[in-house]
Protein backbone atom coordinates (compact mmCIF):
# COMPACT_ATOMS: atom_id res chain seq x y z
CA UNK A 1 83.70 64.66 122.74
CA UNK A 2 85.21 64.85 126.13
CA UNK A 3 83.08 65.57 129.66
CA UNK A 4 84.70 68.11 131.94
CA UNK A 5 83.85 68.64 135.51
CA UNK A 6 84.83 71.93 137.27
CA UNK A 7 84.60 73.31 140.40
CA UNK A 8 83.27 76.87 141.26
CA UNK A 9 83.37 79.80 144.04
CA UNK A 10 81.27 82.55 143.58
CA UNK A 11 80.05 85.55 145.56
CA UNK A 12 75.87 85.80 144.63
CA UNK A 13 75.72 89.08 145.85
CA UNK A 14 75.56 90.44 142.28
CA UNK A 15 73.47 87.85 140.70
CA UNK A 16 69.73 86.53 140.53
CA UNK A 17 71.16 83.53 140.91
CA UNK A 18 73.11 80.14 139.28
CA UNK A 19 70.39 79.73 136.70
CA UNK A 20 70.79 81.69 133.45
CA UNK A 21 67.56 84.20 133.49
CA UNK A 22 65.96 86.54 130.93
CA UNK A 23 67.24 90.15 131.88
CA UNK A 24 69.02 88.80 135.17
CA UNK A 25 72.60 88.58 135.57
CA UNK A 26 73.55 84.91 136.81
CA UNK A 27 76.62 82.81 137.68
CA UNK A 28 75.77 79.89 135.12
CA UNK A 29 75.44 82.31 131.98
CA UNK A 30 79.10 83.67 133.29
CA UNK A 31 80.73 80.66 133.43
CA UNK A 32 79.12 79.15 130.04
CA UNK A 33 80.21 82.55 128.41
CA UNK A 34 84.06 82.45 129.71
CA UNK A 35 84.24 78.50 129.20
CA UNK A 36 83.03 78.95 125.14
CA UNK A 37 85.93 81.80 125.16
CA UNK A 38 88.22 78.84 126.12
CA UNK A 39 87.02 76.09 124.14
CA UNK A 40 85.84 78.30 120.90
CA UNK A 41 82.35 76.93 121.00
CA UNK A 42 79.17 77.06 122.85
CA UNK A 43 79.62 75.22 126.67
CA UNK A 44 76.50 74.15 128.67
CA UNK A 45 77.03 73.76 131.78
CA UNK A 46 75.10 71.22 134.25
CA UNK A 47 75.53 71.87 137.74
CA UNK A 48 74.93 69.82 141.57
CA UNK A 49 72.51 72.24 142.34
CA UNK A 50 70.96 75.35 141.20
CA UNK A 51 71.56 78.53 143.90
CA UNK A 52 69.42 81.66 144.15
CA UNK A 53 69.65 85.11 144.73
CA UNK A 54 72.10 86.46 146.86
CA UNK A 55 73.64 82.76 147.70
CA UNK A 56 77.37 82.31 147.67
CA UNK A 57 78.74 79.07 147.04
CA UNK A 58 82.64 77.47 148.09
CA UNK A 59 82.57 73.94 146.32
CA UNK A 60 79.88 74.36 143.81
CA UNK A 61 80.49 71.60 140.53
CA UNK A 62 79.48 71.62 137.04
CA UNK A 63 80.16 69.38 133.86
CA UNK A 64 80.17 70.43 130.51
CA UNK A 65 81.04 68.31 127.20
CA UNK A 66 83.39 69.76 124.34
CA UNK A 67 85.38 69.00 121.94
CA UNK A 68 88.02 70.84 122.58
CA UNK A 69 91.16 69.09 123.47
CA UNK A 70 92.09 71.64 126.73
CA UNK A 71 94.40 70.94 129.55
CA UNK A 72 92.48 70.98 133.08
CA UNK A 73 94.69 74.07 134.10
CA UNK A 74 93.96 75.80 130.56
CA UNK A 75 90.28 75.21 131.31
CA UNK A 76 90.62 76.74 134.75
CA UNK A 77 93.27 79.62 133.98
CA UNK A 78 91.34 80.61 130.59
CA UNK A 79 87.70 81.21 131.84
CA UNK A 80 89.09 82.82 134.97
CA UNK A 81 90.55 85.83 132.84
CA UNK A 82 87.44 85.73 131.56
CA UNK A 83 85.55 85.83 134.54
CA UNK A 84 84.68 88.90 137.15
CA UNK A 85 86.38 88.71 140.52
CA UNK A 86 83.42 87.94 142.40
CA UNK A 87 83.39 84.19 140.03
CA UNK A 88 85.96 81.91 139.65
CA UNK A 89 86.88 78.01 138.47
CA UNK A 90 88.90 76.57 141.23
CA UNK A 91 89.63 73.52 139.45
CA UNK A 92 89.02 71.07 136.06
CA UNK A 93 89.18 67.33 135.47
CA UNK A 94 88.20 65.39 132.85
CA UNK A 95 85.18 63.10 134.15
CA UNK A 96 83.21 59.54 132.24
CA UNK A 97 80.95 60.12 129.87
CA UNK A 98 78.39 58.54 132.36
CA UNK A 99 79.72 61.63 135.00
CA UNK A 100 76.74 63.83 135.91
CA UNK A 101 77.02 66.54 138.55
CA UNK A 102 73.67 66.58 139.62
CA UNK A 103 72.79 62.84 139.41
CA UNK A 104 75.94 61.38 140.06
CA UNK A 105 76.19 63.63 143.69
CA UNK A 106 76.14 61.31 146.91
CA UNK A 107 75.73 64.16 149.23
CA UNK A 108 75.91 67.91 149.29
CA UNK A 109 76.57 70.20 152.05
CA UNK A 110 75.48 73.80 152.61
CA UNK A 111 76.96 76.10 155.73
CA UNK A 112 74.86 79.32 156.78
CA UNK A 113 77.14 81.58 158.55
CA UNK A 114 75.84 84.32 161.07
CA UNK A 115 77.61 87.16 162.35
CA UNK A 116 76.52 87.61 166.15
CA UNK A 117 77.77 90.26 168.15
CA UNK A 118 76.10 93.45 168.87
CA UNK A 119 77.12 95.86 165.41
CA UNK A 120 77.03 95.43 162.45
CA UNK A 121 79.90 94.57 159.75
CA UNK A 122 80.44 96.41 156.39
CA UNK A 123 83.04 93.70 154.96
CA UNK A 124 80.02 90.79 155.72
CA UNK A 125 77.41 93.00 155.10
CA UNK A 126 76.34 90.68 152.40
CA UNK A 127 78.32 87.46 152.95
CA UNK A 128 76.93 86.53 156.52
CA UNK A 129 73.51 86.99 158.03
CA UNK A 130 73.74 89.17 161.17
CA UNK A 131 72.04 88.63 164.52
CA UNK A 132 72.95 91.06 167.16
CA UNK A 133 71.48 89.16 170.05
CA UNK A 134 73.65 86.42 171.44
CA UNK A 135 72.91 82.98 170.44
CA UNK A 136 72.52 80.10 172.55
CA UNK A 137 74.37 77.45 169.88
CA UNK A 138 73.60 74.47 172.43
CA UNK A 139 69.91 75.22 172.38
CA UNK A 140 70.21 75.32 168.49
CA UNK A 141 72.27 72.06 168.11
CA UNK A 142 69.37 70.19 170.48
CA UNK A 143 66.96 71.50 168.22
CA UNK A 144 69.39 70.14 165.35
CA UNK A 145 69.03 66.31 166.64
CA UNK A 146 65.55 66.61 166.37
CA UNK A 147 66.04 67.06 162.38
CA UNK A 148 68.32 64.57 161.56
CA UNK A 149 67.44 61.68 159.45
CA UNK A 150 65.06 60.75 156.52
CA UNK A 151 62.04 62.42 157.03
CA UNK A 152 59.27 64.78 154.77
CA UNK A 153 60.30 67.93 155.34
CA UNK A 154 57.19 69.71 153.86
CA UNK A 155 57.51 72.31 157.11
CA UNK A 156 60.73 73.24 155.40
CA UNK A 157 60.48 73.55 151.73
CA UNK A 158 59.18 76.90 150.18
CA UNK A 159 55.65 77.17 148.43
CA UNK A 160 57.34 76.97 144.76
CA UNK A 161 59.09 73.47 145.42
CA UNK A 162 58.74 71.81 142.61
CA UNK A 163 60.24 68.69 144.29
CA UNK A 164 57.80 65.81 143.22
CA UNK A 165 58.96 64.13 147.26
CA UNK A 166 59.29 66.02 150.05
CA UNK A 167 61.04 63.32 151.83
CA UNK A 168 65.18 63.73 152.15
CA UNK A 169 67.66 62.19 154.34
CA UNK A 170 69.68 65.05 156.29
CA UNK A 171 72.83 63.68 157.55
CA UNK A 172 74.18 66.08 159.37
CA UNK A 173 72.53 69.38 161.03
CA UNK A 174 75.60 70.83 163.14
CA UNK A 175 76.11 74.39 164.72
CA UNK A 176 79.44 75.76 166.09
CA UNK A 177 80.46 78.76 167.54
CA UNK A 178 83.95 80.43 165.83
CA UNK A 179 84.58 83.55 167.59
CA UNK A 180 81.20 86.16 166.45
CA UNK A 181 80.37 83.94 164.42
CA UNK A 182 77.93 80.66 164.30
CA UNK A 183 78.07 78.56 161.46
CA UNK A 184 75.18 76.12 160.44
CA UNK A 185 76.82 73.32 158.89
CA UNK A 186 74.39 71.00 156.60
CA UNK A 187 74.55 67.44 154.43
CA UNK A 188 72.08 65.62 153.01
CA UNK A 189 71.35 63.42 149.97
CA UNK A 190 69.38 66.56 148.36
CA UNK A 191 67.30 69.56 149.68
CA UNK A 192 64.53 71.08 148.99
CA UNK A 193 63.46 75.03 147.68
CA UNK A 194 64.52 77.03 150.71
CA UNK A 195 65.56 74.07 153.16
CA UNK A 196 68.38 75.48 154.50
CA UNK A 197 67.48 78.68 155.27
CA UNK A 198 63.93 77.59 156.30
CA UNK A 199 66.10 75.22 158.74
CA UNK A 200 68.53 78.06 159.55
CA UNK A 201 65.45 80.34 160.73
CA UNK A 202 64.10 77.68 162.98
CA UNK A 203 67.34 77.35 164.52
CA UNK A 204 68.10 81.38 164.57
CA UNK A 205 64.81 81.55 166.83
CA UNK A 206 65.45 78.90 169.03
CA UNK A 207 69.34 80.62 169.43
CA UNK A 208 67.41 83.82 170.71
CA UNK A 209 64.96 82.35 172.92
CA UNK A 210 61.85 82.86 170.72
CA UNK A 211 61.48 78.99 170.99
CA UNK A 212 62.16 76.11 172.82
CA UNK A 213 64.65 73.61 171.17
CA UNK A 214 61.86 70.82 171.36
CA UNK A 215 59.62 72.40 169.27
CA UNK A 216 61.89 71.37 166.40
CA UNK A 217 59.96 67.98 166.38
CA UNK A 218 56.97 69.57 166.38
CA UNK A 219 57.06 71.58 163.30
CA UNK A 220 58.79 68.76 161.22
CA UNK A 221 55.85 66.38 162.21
CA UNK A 222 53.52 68.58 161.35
CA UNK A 223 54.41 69.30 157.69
CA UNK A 224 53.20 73.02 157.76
CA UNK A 225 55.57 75.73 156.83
CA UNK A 226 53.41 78.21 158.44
CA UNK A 227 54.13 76.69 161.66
CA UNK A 228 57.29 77.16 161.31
CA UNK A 229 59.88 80.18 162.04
CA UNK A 230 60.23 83.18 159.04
CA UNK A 231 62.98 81.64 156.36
CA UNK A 232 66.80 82.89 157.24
CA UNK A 233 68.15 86.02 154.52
CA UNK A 234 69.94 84.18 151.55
CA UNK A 235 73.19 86.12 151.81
CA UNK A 236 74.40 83.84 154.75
CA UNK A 237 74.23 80.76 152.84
CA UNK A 238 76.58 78.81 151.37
CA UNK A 239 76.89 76.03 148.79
CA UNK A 240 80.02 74.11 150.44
CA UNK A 241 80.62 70.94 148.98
CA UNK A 242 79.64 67.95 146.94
CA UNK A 243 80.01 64.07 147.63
CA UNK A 244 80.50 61.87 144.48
CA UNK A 245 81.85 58.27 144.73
CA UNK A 246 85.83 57.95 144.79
CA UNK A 247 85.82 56.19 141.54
CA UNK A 248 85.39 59.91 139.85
CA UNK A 249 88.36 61.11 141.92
CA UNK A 250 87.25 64.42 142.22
CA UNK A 251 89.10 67.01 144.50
CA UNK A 252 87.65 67.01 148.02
CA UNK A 253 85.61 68.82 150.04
CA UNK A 254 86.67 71.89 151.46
CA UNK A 255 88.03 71.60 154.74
CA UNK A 256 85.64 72.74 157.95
CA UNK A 257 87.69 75.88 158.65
CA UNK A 258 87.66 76.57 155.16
CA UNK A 259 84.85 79.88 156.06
CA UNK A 260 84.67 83.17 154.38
CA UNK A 261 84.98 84.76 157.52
CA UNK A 262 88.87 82.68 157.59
CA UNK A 263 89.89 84.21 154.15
CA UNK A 264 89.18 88.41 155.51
């Protein structure tokens, strides 16, 4: 029995999520369904981390074992013709038996991209959020320092977390401006039910003025999502990258320019 690791893109617009559902379509029930058309058997797949509705992802990972005897570009070439355009494997590599995507993860990034100018697009119309009033980005990124670090981020996790800590260590909370658009770029050892885009619509109202960037601190040490800002739409999010130790030599992260918005 050999453990596989592969990496995944997907579009979410289509889907109720990773996570295979009763009556839903999802990205994990996909992927299982083109990788046992490969391997000619069953395939469960274990991913870094589970993505709902409507969220896209660029460096999503998964494992599976099998006992197929595959090569990694079989693997990857097979379920894509399997797959629908808006899902693909963007690599394989065989991985330890002692290889877990989720527990074995150091880090993973998300990136929350927002289209602001003053119309609307019909080519992001589901792949960025839109905000037609100009952002201030260096208001948002002092309101970003005040996040940074381990802290309980019950202000920022959704009512159905079923995270038994509410404590994570955010490593990085950046926002850049790339021509209409401003990306939210953000790593941490894990993340709660909603953090991003609960940490995205803090930072969205303190782009437009609605609130000062010092507030920030105020809402994370008070531990009360109704304090805080409403939670950002799910279609600007995406699941960028994840961290595992060298030793697995697993492809790397995709590169910072590497943006939906670059590939048009």
């Amino acid at each position: 029995m050999a453990r596989i690791a592969v990496g995944l893109e997907y579009d979410g617009s289509a889907y109720a999520g990773w996570q295979v559902q009763p009556g839903a379509p999802s990205v994990q029930a996909l992927a299982e369904q083109a990788l046992a058309r490969v391997a000619a058997a069953p395939v469960a797949l274990v991913c870094a981390g589970r993505t709902d509705a409507g969220v896209h992802a660029l460096g999503q990972v998964a494992h599976f074992d099998s006992e197929a005897q595959r090569a990694p570009r079989s693997w990857v070439l097979g379920a894509n013709s399997e797959l629908p355009p808006d899902v693909s494997l963007s690599w394989a590599q065989p991985v330890p038996e002692h290889f877990h995507a989720r527990f074995s993860a150091e880090t993973r990034t998300y990136r929350y991209l927002i289209l602001n100018r003053s119309v609307r697009s019909a080519l992001q119309a589901r792949r960025a959020a839109w905000i037609h009033r100009p952002l201030d980005v260096a208001a948002m990124s002092a309101a970003a320092a005040h996040l940074t670090g381990e802290h309980d981020f019950s202000a920022f996790r959704a009512a159905q977390c079923q995270a038994k800590s509410p404590v994570r260590r955010l490593l990085r909370l950046e926002v850049a401006r790339r021509a209409e658009f401003v990306v939210i770029e953000a790593e941490a050892n894990a993340f709660l039910h909603h953090m991003v885009r609960n940490l995205a619509g803090l930072l969205i109202a303190v782009g437009r003025g609605d609130t000062p960037p010092a507030r920030a601190a105020s809402i994370l040490a008070g531990r009360d999502r109704t304090r805080a800002p409403a939670t950002a739409p799910p279609w600007g999010l995406y699941f960028a990258a994840v961290r595992y130790p060298a030793a697995f030599g697993l492809p790397p992260r995709p590169p910072p320019g590497v943006l939906p918005a670059d590939r048009l």
